[in-house]
N, C-alpha and C. Protein backbone atom coordinates (compact mmCIF):
# COMPACT_ATOMS: atom_id res chain seq x y z
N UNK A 1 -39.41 -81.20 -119.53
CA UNK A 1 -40.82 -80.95 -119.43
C UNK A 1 -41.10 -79.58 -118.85
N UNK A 2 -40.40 -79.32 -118.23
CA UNK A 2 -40.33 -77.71 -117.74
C UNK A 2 -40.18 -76.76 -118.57
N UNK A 3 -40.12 -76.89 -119.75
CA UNK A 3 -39.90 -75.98 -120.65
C UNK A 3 -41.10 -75.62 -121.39
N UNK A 4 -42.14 -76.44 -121.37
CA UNK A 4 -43.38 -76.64 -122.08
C UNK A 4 -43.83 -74.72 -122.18
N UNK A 5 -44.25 -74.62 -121.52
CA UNK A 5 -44.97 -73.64 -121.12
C UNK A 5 -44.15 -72.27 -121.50
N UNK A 6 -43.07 -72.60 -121.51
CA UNK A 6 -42.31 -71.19 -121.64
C UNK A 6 -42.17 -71.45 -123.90
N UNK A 7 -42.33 -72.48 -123.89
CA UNK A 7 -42.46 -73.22 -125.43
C UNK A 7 -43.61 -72.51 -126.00
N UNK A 8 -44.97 -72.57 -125.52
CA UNK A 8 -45.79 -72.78 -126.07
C UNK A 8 -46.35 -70.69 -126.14
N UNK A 9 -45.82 -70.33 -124.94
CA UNK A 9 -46.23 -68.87 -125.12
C UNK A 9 -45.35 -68.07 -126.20
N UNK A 10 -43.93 -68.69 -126.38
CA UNK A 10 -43.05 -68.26 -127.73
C UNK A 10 -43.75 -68.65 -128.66
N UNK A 11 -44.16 -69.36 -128.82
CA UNK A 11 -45.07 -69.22 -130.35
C UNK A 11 -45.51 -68.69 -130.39
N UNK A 12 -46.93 -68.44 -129.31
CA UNK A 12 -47.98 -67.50 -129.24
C UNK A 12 -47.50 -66.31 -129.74
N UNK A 13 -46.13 -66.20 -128.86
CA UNK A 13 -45.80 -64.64 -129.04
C UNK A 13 -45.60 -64.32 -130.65
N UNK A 14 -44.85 -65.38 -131.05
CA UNK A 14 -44.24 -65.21 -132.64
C UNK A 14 -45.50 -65.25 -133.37
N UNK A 15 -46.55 -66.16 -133.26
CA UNK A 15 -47.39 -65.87 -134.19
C UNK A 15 -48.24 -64.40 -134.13
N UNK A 16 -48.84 -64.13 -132.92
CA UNK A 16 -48.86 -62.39 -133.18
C UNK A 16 -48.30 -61.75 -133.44
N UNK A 17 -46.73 -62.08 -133.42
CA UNK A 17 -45.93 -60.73 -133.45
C UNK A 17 -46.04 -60.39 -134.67
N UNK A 18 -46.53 -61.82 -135.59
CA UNK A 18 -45.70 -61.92 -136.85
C UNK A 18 -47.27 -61.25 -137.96
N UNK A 19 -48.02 -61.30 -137.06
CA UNK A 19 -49.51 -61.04 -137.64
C UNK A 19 -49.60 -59.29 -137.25
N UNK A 20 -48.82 -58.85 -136.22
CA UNK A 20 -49.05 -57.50 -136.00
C UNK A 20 -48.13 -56.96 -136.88
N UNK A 21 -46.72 -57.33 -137.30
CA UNK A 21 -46.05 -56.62 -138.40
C UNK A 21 -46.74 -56.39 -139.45
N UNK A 22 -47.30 -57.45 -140.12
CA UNK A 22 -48.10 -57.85 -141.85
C UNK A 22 -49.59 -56.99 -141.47
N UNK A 23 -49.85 -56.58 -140.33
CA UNK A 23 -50.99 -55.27 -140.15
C UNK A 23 -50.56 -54.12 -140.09
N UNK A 24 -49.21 -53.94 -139.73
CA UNK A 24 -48.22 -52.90 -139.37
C UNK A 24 -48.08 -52.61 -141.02
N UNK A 25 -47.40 -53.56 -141.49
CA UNK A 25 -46.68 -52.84 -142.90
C UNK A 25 -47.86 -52.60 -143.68
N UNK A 26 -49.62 -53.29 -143.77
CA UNK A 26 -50.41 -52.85 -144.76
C UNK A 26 -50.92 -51.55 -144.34
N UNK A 27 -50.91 -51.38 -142.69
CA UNK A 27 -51.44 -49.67 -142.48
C UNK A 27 -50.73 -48.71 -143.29
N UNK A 28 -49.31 -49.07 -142.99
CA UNK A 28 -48.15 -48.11 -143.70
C UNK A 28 -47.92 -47.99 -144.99
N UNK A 29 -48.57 -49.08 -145.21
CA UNK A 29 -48.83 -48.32 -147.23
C UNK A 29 -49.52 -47.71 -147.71
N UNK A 30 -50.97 -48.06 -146.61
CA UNK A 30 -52.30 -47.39 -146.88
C UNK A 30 -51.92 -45.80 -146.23
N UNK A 31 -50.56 -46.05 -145.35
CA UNK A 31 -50.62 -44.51 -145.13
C UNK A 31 -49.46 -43.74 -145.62
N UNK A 32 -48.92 -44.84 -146.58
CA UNK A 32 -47.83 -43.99 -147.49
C UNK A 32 -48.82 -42.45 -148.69
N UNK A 33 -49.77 -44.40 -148.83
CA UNK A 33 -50.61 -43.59 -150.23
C UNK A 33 -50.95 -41.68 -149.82
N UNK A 34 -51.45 -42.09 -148.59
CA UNK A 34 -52.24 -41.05 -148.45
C UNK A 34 -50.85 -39.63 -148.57
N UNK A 35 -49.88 -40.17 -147.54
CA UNK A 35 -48.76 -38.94 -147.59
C UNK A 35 -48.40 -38.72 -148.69
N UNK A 36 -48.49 -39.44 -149.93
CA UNK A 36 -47.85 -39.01 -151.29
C UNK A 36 -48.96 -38.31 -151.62
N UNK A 37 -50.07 -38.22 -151.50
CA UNK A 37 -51.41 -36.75 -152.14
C UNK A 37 -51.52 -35.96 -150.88
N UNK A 38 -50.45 -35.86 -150.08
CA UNK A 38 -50.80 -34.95 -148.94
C UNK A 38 -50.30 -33.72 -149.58
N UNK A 39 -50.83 -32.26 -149.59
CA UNK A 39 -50.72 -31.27 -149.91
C UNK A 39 -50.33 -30.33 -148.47
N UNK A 40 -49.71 -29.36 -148.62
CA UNK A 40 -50.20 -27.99 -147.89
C UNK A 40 -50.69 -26.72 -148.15
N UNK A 41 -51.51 -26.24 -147.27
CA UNK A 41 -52.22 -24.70 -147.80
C UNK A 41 -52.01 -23.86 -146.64
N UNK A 42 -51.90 -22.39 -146.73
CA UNK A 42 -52.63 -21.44 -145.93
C UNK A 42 -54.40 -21.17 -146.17
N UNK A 43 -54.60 -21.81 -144.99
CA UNK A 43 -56.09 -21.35 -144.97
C UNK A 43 -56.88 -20.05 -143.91
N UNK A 44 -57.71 -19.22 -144.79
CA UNK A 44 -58.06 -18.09 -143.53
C UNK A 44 -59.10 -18.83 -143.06
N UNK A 45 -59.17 -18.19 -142.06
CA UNK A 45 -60.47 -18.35 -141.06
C UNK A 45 -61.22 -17.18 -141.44
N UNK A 46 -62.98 -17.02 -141.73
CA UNK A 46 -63.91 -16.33 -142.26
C UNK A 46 -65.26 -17.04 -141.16
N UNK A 47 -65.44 -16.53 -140.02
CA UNK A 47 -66.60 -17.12 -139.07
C UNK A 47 -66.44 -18.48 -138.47
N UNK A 48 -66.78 -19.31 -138.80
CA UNK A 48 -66.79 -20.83 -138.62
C UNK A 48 -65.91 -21.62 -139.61
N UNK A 49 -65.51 -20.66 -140.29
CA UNK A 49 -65.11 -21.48 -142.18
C UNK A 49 -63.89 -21.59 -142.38
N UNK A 50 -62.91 -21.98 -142.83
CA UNK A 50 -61.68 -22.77 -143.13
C UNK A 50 -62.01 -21.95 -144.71
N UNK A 51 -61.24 -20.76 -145.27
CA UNK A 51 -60.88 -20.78 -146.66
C UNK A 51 -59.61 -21.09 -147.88
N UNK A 52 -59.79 -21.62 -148.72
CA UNK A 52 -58.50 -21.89 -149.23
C UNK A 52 -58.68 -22.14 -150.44
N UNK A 53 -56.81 -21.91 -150.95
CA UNK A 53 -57.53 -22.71 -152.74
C UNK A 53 -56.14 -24.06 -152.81
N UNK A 54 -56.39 -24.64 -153.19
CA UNK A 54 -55.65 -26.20 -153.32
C UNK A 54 -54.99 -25.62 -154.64
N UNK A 55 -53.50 -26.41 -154.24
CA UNK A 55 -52.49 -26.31 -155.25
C UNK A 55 -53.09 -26.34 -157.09
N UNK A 56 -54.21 -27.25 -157.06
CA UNK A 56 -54.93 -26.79 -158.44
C UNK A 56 -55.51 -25.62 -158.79
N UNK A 57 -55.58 -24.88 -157.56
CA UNK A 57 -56.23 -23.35 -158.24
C UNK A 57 -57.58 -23.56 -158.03
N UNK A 58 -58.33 -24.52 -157.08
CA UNK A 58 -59.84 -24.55 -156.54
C UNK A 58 -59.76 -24.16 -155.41
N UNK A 59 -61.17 -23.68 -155.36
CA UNK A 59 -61.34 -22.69 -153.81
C UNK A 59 -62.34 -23.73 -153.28
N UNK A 60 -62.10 -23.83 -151.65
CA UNK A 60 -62.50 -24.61 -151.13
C UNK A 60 -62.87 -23.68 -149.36
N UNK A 61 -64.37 -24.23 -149.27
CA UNK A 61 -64.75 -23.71 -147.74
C UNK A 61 -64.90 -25.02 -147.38
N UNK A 62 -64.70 -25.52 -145.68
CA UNK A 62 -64.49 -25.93 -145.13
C UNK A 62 -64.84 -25.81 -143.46
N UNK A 63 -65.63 -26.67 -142.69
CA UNK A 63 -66.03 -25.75 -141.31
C UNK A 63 -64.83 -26.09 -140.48
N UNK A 64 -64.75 -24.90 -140.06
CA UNK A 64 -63.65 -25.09 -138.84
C UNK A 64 -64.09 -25.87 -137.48
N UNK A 65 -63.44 -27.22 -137.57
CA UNK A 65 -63.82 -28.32 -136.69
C UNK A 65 -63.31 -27.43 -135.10
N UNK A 66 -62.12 -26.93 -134.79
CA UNK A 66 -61.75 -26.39 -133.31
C UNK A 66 -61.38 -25.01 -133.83
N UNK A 67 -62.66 -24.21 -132.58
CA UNK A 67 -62.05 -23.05 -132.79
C UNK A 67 -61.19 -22.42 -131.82
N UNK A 68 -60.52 -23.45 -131.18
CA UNK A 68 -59.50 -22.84 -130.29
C UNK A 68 -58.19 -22.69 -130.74
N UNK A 69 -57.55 -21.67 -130.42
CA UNK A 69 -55.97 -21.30 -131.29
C UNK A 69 -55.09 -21.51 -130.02
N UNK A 70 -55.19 -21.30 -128.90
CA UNK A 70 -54.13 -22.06 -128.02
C UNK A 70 -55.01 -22.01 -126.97
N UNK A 71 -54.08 -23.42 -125.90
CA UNK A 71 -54.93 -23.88 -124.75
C UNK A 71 -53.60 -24.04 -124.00
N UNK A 72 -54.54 -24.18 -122.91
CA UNK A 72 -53.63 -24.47 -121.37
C UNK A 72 -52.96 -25.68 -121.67
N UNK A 73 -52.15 -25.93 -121.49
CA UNK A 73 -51.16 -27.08 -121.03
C UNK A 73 -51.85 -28.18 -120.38
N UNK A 74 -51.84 -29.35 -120.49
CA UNK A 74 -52.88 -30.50 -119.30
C UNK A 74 -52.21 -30.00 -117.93
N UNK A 75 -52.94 -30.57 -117.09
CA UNK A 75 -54.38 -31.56 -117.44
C UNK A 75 -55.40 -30.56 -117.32
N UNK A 76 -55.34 -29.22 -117.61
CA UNK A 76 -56.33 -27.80 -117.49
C UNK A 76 -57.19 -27.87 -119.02
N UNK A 77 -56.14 -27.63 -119.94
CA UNK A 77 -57.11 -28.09 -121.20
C UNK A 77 -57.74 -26.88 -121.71
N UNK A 78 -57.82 -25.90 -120.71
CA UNK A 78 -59.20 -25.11 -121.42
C UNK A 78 -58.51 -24.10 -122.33
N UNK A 79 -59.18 -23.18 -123.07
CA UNK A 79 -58.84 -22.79 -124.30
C UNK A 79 -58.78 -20.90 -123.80
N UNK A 80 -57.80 -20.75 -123.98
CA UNK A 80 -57.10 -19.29 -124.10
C UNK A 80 -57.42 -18.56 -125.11
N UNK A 81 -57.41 -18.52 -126.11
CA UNK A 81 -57.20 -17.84 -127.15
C UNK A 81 -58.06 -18.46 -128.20
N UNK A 82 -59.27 -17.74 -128.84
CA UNK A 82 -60.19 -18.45 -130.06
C UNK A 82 -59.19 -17.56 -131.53
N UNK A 83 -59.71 -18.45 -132.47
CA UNK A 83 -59.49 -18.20 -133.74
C UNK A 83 -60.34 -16.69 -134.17
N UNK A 84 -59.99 -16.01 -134.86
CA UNK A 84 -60.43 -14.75 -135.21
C UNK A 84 -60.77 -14.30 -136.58
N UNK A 85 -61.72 -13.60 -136.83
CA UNK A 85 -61.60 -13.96 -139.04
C UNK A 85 -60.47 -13.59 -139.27
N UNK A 86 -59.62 -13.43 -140.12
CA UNK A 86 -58.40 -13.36 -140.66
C UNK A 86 -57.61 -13.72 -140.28
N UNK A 87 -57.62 -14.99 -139.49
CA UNK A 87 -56.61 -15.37 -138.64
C UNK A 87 -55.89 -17.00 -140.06
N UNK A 88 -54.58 -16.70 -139.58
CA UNK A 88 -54.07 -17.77 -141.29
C UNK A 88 -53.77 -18.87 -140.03
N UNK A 89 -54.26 -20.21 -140.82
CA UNK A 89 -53.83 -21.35 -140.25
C UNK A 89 -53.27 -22.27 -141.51
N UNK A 90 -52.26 -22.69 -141.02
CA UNK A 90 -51.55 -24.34 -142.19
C UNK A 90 -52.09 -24.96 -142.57
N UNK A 91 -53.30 -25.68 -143.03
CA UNK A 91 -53.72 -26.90 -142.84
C UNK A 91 -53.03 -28.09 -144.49
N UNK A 92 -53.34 -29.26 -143.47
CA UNK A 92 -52.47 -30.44 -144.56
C UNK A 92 -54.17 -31.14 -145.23
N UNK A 93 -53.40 -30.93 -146.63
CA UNK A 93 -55.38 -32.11 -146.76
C UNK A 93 -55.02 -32.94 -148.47
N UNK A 94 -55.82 -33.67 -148.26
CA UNK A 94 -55.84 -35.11 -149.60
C UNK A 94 -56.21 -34.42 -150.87
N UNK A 95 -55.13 -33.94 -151.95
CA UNK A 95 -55.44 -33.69 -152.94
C UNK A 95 -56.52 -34.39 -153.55
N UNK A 96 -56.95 -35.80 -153.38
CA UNK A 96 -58.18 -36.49 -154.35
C UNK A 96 -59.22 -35.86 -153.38
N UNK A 97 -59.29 -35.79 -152.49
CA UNK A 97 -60.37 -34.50 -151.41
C UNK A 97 -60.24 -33.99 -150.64
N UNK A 98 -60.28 -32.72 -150.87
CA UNK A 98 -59.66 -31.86 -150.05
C UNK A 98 -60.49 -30.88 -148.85
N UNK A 99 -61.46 -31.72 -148.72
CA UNK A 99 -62.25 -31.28 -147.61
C UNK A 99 -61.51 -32.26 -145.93
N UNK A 100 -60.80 -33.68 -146.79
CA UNK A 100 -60.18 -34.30 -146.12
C UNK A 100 -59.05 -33.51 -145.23
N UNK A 101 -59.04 -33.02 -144.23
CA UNK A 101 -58.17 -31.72 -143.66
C UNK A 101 -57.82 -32.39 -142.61
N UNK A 102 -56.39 -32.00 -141.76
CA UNK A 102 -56.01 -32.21 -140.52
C UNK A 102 -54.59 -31.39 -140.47
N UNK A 103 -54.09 -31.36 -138.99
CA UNK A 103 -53.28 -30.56 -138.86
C UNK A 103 -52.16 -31.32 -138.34
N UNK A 104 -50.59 -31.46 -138.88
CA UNK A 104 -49.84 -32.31 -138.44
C UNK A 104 -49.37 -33.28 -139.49
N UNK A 105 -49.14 -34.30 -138.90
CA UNK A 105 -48.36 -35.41 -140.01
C UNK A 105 -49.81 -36.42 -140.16
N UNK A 106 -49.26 -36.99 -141.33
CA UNK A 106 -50.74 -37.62 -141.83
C UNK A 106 -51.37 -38.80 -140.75
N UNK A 107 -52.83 -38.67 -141.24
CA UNK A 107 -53.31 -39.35 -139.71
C UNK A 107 -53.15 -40.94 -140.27
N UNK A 108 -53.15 -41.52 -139.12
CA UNK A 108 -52.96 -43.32 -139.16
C UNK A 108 -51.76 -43.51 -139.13
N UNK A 109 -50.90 -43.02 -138.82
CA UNK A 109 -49.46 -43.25 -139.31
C UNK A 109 -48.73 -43.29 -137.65
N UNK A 110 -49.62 -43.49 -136.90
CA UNK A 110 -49.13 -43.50 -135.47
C UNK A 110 -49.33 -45.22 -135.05
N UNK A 111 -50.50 -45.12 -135.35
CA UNK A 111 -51.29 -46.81 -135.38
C UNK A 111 -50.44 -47.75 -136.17
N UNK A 112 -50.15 -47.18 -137.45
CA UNK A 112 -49.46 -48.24 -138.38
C UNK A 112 -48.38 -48.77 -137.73
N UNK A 113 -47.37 -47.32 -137.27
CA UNK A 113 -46.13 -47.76 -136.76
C UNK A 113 -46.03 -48.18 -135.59
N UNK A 114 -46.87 -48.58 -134.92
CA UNK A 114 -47.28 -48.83 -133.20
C UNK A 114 -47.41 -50.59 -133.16
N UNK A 115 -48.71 -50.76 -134.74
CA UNK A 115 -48.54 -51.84 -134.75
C UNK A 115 -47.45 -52.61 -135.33
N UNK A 116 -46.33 -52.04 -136.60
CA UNK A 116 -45.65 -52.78 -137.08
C UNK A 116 -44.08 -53.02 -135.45
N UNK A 117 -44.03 -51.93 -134.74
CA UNK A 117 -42.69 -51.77 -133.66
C UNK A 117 -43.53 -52.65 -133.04
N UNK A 118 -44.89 -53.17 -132.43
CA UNK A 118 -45.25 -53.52 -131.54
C UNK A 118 -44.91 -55.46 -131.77
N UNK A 119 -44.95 -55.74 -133.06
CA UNK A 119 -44.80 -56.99 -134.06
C UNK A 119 -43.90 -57.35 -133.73
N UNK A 120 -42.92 -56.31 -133.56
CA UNK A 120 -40.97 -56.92 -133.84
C UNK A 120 -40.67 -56.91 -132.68
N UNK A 121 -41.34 -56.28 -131.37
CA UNK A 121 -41.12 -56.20 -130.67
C UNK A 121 -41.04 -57.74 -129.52
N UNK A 122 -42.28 -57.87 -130.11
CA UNK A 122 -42.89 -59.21 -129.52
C UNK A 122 -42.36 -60.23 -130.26
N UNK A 123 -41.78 -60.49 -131.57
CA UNK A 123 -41.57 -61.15 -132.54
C UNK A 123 -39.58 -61.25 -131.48
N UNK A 124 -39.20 -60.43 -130.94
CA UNK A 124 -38.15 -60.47 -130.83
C UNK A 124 -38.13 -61.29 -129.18
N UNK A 125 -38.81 -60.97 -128.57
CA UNK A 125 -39.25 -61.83 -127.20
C UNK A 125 -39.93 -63.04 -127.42
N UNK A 126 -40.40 -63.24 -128.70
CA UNK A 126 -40.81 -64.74 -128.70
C UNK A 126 -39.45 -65.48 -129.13
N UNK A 127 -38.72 -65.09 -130.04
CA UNK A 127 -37.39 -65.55 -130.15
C UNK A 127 -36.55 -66.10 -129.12
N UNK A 128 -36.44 -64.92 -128.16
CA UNK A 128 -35.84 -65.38 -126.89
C UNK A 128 -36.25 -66.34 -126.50
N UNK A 129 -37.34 -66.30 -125.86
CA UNK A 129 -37.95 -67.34 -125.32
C UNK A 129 -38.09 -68.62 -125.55
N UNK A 130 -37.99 -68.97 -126.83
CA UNK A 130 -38.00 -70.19 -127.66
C UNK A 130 -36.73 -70.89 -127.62
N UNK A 131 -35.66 -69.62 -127.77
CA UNK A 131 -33.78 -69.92 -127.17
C UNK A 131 -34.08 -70.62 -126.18
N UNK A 132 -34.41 -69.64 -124.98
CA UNK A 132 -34.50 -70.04 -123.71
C UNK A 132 -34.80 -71.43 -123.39
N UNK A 133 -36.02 -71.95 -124.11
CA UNK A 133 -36.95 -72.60 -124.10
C UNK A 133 -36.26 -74.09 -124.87
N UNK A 134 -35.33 -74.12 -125.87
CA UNK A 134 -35.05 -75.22 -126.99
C UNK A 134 -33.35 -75.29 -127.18
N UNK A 135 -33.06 -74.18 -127.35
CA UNK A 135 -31.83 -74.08 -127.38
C UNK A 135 -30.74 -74.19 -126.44
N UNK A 136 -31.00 -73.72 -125.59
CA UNK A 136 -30.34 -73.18 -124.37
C UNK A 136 -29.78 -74.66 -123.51
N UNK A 137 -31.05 -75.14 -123.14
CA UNK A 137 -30.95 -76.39 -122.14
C UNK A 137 -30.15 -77.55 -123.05
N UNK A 138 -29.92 -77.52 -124.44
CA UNK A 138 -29.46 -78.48 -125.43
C UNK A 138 -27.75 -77.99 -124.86
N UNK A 139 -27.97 -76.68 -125.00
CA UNK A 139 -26.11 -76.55 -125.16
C UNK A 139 -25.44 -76.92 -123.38
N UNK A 140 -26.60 -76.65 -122.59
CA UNK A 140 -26.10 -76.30 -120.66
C UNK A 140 -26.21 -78.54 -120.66
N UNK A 141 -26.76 -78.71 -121.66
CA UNK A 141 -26.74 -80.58 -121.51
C UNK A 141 -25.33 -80.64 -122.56
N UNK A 142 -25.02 -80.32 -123.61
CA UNK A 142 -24.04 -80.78 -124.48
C UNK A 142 -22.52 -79.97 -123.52
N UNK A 143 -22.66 -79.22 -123.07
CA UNK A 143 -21.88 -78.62 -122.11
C UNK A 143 -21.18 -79.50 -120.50
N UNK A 144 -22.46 -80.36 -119.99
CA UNK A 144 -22.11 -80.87 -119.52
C UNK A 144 -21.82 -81.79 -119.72
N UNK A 145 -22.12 -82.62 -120.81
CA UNK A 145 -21.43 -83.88 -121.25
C UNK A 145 -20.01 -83.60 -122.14
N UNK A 146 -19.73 -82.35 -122.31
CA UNK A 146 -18.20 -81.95 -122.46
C UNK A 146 -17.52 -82.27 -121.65
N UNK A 147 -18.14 -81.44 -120.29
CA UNK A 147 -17.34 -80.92 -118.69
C UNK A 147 -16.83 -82.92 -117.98
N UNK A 148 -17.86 -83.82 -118.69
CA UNK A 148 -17.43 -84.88 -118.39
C UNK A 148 -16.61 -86.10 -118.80
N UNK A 149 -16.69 -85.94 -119.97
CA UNK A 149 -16.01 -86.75 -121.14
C UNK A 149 -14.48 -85.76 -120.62
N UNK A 150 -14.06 -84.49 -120.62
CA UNK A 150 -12.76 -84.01 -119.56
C UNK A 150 -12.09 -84.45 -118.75
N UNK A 151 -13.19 -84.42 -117.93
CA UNK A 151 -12.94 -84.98 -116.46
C UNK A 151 -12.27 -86.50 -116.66
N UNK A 152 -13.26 -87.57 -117.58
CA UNK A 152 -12.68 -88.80 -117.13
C UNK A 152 -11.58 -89.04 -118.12
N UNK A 153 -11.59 -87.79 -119.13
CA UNK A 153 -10.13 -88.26 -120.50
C UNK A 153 -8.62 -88.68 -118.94
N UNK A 154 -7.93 -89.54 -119.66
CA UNK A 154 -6.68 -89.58 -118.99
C UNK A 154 -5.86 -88.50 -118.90
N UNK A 155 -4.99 -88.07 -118.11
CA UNK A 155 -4.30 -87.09 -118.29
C UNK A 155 -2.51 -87.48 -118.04
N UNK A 156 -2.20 -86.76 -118.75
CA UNK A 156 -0.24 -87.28 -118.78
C UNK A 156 0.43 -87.21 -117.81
């Protein structure tokens, strides 16, 4: 009866874990899609504006969301150095729209994998626990009814 409780939160655990993977793996397709139309460009900076032309040969303006080009280190934060017109920046953006812009590896793809490691993670501690919980006390009982059926066998 002591086991109840350590029983009943292994499920718990397994059934989220098992619901955060199957959210985990649909983010990660939804954010495969996107990395397979992820493009790269050099884009200038022209005032406020992001210019560029996408691997199709369209020209595209764009407002420049940060105009800071480097900052202090935390927890200071503040911004050193602004962007300048002719200044070339990388940017990554969604061939089906390419106003869709960001800088780095494609976005959502932190979340996806946070939730699918976070799934297995828990999916792997509900396991235990359920050992702990079902398994365990079966073998430390079949163990001792070994250690005794030993004891009273005859010996030569």
């Amino acid at each position: 009866m002591k086991y109840v409780p350590k029983s009943w939160t292994g499920f718990v655990g397994l059934i989220v874990g098992v619901v955060l993977i199957l959210v985990g793996l649909e983010l990660l397709e939804d954010v495969g899609v996107l990395h397979d139309r992820t493009e790269q460009r050099v884009a200038v900076v022209l005032g406020d504006d992001l210019h560029f032309t996408t691997l199709a040969e369209v020209d595209y303006v764009v407002p420049l969301d940060n105009t800071c080009k480097h900052a202090e280190p935390p927890p200071k934060r503040g911004c050193i150095e602004r962007y300048a017109d002719g200044d070339e920046v990388l940017v990554w953006y969604d061939n089906a729209d390419p106003t869709h812009m960001w800088e780095g590896s494609t976005p959502g793809g932190g979340v996806a994998t946070s939730a699918l490691y976070a799934g297995i993670i828990l999916v792997t501690f509900a396991l235990v626990t359920l050992y702990a919980a079902f398994v365990l006390p079966r073998i430390k009982q079949g163990s001792a009814r070994l250690q005794e059926i030993i004891r009273r066998a005859p010996r030569p």
